[in-house]
Protein backbone atom coordinates (compact mmCIF):
# COMPACT_ATOMS: atom_id res chain seq x y z
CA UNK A 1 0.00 0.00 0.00
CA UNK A 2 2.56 2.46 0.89
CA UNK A 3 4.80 1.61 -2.41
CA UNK A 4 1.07 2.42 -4.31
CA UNK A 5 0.91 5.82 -2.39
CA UNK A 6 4.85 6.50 -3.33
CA UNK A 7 4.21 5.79 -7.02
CA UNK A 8 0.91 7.69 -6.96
CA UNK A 9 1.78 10.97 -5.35
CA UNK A 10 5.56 11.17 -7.59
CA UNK A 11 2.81 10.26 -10.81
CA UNK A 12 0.62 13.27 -9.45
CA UNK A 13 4.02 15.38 -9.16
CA UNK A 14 4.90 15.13 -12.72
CA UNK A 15 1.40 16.22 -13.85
CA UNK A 16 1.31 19.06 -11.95
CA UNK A 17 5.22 20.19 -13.14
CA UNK A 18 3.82 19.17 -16.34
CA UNK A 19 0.68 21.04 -16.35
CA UNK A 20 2.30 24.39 -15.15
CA UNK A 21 4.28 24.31 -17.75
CA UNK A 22 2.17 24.36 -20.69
CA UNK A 23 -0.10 26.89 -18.97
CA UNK A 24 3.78 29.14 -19.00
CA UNK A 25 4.19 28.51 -22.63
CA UNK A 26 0.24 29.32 -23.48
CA UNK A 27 0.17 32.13 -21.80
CA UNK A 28 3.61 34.10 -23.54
CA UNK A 29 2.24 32.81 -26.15
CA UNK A 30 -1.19 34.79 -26.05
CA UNK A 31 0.59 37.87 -25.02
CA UNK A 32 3.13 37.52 -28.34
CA UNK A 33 -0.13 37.74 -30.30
CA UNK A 34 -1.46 40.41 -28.36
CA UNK A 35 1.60 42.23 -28.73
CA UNK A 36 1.75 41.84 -32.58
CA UNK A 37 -1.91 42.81 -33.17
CA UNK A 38 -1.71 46.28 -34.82
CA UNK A 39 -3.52 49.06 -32.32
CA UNK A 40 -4.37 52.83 -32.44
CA UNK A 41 -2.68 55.11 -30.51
CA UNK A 42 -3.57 56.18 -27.12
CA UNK A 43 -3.80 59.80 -25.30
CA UNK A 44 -1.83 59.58 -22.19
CA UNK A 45 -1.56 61.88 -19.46
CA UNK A 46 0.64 65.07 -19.23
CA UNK A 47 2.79 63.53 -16.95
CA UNK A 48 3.17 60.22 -18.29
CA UNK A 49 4.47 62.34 -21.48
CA UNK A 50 6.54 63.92 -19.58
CA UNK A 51 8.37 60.90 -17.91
CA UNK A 52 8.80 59.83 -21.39
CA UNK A 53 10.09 62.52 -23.06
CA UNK A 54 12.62 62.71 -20.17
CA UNK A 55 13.74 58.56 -21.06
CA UNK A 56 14.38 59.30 -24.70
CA UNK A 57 16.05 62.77 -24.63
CA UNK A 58 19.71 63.20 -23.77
CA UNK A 59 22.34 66.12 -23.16
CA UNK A 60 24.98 66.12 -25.43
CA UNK A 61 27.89 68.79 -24.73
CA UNK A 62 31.79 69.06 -25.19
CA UNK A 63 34.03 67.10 -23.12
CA UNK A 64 35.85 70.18 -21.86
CA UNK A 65 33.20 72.45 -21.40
CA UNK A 66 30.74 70.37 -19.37
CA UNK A 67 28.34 73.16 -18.30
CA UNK A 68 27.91 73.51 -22.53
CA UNK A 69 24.78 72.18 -23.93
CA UNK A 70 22.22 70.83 -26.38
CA UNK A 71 19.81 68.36 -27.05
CA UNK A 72 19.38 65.25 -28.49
CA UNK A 73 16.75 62.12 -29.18
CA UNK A 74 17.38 58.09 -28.30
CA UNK A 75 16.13 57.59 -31.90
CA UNK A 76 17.70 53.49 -32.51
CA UNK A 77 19.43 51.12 -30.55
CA UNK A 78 21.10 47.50 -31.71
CA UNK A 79 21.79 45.20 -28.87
CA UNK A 80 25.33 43.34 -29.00
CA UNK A 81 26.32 40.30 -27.55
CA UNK A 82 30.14 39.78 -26.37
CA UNK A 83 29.65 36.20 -24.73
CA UNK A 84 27.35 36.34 -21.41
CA UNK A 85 27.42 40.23 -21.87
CA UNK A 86 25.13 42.71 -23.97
CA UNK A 87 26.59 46.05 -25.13
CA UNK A 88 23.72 48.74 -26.93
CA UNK A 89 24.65 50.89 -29.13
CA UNK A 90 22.51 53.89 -29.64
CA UNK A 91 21.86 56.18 -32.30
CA UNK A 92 21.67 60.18 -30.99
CA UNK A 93 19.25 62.42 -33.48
CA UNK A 94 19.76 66.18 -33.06
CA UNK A 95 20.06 69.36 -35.29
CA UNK A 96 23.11 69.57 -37.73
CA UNK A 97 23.65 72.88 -36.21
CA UNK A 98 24.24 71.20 -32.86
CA UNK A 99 27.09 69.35 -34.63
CA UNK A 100 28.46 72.71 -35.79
CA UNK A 101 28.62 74.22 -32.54
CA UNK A 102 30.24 71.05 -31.00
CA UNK A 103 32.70 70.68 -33.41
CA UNK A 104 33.40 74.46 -33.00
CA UNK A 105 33.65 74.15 -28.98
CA UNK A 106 35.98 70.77 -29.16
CA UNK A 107 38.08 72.50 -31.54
CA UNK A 108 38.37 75.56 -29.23
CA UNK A 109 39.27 73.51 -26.59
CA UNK A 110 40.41 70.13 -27.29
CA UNK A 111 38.71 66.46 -26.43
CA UNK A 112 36.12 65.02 -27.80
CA UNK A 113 31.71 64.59 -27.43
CA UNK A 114 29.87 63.22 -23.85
CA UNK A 115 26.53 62.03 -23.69
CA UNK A 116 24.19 61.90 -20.54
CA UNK A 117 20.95 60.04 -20.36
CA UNK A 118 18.10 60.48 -18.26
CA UNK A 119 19.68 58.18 -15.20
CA UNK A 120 22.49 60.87 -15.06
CA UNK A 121 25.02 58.38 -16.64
CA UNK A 122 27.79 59.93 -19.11
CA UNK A 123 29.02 58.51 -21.99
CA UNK A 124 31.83 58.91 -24.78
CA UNK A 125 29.90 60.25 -27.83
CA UNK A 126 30.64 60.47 -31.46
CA UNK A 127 29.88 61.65 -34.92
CA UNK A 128 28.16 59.69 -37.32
CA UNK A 129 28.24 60.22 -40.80
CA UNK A 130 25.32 60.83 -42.78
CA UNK A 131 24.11 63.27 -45.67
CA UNK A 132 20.76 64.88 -44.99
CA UNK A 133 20.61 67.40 -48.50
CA UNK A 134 20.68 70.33 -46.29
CA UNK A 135 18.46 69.28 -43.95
CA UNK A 136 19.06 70.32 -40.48
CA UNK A 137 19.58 67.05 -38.90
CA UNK A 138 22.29 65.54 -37.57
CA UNK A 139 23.45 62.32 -36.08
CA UNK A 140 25.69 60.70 -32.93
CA UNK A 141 26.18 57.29 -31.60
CA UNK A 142 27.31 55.85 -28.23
CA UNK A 143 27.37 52.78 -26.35
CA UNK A 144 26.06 51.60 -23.46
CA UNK A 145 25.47 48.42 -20.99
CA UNK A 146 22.01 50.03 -20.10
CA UNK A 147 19.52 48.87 -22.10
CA UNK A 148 17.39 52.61 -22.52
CA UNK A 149 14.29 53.27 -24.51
CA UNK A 150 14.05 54.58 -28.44
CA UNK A 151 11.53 56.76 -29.54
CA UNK A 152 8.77 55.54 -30.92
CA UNK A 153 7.36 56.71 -34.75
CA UNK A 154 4.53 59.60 -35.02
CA UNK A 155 3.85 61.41 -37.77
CA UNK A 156 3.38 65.05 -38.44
CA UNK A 157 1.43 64.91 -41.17
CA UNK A 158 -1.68 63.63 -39.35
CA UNK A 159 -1.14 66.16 -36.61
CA UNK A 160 -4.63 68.62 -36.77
CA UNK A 161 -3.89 72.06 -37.38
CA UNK A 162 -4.04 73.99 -34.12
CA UNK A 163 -5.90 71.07 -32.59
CA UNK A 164 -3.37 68.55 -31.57
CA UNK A 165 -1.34 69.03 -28.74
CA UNK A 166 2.44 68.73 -29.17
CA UNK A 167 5.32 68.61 -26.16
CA UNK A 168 8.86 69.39 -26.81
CA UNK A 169 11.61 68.73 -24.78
CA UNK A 170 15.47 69.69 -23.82
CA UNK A 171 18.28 70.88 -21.97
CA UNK A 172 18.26 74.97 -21.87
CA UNK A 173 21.46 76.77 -21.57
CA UNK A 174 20.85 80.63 -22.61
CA UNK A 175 23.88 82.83 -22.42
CA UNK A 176 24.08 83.81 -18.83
CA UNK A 177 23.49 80.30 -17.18
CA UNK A 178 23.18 76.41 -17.84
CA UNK A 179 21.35 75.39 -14.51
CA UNK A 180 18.59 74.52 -15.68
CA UNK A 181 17.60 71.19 -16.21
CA UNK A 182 15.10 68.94 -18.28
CA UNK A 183 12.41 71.10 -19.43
CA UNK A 184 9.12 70.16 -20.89
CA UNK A 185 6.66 72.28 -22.78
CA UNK A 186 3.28 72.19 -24.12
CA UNK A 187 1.26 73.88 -27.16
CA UNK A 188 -0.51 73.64 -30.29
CA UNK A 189 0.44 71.84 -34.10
CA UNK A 190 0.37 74.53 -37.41
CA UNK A 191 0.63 72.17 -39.94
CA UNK A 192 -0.07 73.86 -42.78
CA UNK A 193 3.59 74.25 -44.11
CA UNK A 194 3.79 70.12 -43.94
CA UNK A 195 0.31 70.20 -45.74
CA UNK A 196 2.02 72.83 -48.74
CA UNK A 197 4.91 70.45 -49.03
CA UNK A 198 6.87 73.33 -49.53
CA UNK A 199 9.55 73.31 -46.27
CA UNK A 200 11.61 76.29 -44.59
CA UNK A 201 15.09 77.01 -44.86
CA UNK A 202 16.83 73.52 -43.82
CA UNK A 203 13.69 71.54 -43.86
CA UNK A 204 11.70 73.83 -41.03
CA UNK A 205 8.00 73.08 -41.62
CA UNK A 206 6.06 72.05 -38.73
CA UNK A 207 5.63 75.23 -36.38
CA UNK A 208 4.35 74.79 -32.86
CA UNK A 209 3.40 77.36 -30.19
CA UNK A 210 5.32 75.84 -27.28
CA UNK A 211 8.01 78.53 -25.91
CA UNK A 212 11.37 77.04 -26.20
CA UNK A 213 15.20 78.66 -25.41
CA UNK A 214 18.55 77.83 -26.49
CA UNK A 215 19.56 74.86 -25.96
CA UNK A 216 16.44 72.60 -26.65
CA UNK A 217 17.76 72.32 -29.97
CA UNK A 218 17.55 68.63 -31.34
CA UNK A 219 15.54 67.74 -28.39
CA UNK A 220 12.13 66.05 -29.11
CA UNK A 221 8.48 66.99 -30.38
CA UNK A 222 6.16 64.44 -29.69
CA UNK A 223 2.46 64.23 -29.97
CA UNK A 224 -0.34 63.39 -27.25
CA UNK A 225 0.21 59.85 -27.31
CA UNK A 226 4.24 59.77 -26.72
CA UNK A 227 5.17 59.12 -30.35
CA UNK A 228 8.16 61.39 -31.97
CA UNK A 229 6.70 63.91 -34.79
CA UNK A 230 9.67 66.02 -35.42
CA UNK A 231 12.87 67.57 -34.35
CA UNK A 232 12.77 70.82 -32.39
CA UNK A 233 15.35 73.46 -34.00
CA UNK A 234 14.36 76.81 -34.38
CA UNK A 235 12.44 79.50 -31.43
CA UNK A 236 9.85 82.10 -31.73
CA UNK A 237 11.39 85.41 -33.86
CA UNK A 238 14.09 84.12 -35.03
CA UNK A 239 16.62 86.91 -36.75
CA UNK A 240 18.58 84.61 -38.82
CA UNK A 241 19.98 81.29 -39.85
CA UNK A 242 21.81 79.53 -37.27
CA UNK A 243 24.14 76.83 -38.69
CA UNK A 244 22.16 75.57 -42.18
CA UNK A 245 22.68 72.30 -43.07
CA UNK A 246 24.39 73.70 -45.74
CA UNK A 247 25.45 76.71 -47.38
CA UNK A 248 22.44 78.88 -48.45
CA UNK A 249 22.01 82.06 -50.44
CA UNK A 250 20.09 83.87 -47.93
CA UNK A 251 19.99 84.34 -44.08
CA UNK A 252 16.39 84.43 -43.71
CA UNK A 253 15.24 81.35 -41.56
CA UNK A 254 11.54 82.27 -42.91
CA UNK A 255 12.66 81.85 -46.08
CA UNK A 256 11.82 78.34 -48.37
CA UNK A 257 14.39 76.20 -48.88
CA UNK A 258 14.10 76.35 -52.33
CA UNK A 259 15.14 80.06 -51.68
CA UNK A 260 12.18 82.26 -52.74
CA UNK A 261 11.02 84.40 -50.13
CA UNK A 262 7.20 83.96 -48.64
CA UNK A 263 5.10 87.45 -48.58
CA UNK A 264 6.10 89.56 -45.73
CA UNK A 265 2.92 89.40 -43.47
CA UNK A 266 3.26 85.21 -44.14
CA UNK A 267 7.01 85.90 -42.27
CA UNK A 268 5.32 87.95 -39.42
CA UNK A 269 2.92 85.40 -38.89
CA UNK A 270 5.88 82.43 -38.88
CA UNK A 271 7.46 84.46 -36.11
CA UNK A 272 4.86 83.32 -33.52
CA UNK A 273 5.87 80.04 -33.67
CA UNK A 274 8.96 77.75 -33.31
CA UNK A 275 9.51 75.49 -36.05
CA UNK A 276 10.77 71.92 -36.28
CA UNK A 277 11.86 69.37 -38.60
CA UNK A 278 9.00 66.65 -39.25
CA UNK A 279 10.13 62.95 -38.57
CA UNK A 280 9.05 61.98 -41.94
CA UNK A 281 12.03 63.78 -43.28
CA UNK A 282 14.20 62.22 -41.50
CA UNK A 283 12.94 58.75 -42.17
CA UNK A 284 12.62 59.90 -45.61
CA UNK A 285 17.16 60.12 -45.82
CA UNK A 286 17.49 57.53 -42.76
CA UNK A 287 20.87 55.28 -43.08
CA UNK A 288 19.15 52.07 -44.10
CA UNK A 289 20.98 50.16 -42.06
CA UNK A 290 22.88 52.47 -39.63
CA UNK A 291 24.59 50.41 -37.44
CA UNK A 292 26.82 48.58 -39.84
CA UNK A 293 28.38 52.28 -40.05
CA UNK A 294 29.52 51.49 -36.17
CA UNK A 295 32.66 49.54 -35.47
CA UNK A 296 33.55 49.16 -31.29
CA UNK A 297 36.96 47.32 -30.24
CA UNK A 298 36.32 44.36 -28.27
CA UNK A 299 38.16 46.36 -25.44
CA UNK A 300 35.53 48.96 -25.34
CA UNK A 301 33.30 46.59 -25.58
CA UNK A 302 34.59 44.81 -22.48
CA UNK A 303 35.12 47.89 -20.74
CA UNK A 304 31.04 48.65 -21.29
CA UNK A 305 29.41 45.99 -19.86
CA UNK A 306 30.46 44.16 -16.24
CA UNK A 307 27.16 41.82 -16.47
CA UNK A 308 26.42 38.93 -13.79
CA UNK A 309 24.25 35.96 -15.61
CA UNK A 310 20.54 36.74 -15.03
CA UNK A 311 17.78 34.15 -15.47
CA UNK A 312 14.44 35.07 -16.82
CA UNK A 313 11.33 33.77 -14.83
CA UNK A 314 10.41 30.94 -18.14
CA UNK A 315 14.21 29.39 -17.64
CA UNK A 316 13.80 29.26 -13.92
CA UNK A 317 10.69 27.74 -13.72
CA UNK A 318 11.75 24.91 -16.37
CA UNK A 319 14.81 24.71 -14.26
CA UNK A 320 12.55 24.34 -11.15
CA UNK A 321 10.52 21.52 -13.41
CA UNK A 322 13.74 19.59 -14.31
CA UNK A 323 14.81 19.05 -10.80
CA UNK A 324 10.81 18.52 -9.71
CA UNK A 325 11.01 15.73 -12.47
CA UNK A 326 14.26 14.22 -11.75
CA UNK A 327 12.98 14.23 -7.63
CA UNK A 328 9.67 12.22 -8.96
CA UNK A 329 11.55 10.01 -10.45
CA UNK A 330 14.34 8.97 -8.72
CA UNK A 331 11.38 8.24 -5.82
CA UNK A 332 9.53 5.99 -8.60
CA UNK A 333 12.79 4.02 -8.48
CA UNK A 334 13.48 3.89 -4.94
CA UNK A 335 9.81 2.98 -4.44
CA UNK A 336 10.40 -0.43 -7.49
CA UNK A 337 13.69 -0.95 -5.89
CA UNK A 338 11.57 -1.96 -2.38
CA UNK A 339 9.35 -4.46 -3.95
């Protein structure tokens, strides 16, 4: 009787291990789907945005001159394995006149380009190569052993004209001070530029009535659900052009880019709004496949990532099962080895 109850109760042990199991696997399963089932975009709250905003949108700044700075977007990120470790590398979008004035300052004073992310860490930082036909975009790249979030996609062009909120984001540093930190500001879309398909000087054509300062340059404009719409570049009034993408035959920032000049009372009215870049251009001249640009030494590489071995809750609980099973069995035996 008691060999019965043995072989019973390690029988029952195995079904239960067994059932759990498959329940795991149906239920990641379900969620996958879930996850891959297409879905339209949802309002969230101002300060949900905001927390957001502050996870994709970094301070880049001269090495040498650390009190220096501008903004810039988390806008990829490729995950690289170096045995048990994982080093990111991370693709920084900001304005090409940001470039400019970094170039300018490490010039001026020797080293190179830091990054810092939202978590205060700071990171090497360098320039990526990529033509954007006088555009005013630019590009970095860094790497990391902190696995951050991306932006995700919007689009400008469905933004409703003086309707839609947008919230831009950056580091200000005006000329007497560079204390401030993260800032985050609200207004309304005028989309009418992106609608006329005819853009600013260096791609300017989606305006917005949030007040920005210098500084917020290449930081983020994102729409009411969290998704990136454009590039901030350019404030309210601007005098003149600041760093084209290229050279230009005018220094009129509220002039096309095809260089004719809009009637003066359309200028006045551009002046009450900043103006940013929308992300369709960008994706429009994207590197294709950007990373293969980006070659790290193994030693940097090493010197990234100090990882201990982590195991996921799936692994553990088939570990958990493995020993559960090998337990049930070795009492089957035990219990045929007393008959």
């Amino acid at each position: 009787m008691n060999r019965r109850r043995s072989i019973l109760f390690a029988i029952a042990c195995l079904c239960i291990i067994a059932i759990q199991l498959s329940i795991q696997a149906i239920d990641l399963s379900s969620v996958a789907q879930i996850n891959d089932l297409p879905h339209e975009p949802v309002k969230i709250s101002d300060s949900k945005l905001r927390s957001l905003a502050e996870k994709i949108t970094v301070r880049v700044f001269p090495e040498k001159f650390l009190e220096d700075r501008a903004s810039g977007i988390l806008i990829d990120k490729q995950e690289q394995k170096q045995g048990q470790q994982s080093v990111y590398l991370y693709l920084v979008l900001t304005n090409d006149h940001v470039l400019e004035i970094l170039k300018e300052r490490a010039k001026a004073l020797g080293g190179g380009y830091k990054v810092q992310t939202y978590d205060n860490k700071i990171y090497d930082l360098f320039l990526y190569e990529a033509n954007f036909r006088g555009n005013d975009l630019g590009l970095l790249w860094f790497y990391s052993d902190r696995n951050y979030e991306k932006a995700a996609w919007g689009q400008a062009n469905s933004l409703k004209e003086y309707i839609d909120k947008v919230y831009v984001a950056g580091f200000p540093c005006g000329t007497d001070s560079c204390k401030e930190g993260f800032t985050f500001t609200s207004g309304r879309a005028a989309t009418s530029f992106i609608v006329s398909g005819k853009p600013l000087d260096a791609g300017y054509q989606l305006g917005f009535s949030n007040d920005t300062r210098e500084g917020m340059s290449g930081g983020p404009i994102l729409d009411e659900s969290g998704r990136l719409v454009g590039i901030n570049g350019r404030g309210k009034n601007q005098e003149r052009v600041l760093f084209s993408g290229e050279p230009t035959v005018h220094d009129n920032p509220y002039a096309y880019m095809d260089g004719t000049q809009p009637p003066p009372e359309t200028q006045g009215f551009m002046k009450h709004f900043a103006w940013g870049i929308p992300i369709e251009t960008y994706l429009k001249l994207a590197p294709i496949k950007p990373f293969e640009q980006i070659k790290i030494s193994s030693q940097k590489t090493s010197n990234a990532a100090q990882l201990g071995k982590k195991f996921t809750s799936l692994p553990l609980l088939y570990l958990l099962g493995i020993v559960g099973i090998a337990s049930a069995t070795l009492g089957i035996v035990e219990c045929c080895k007393q008959t």
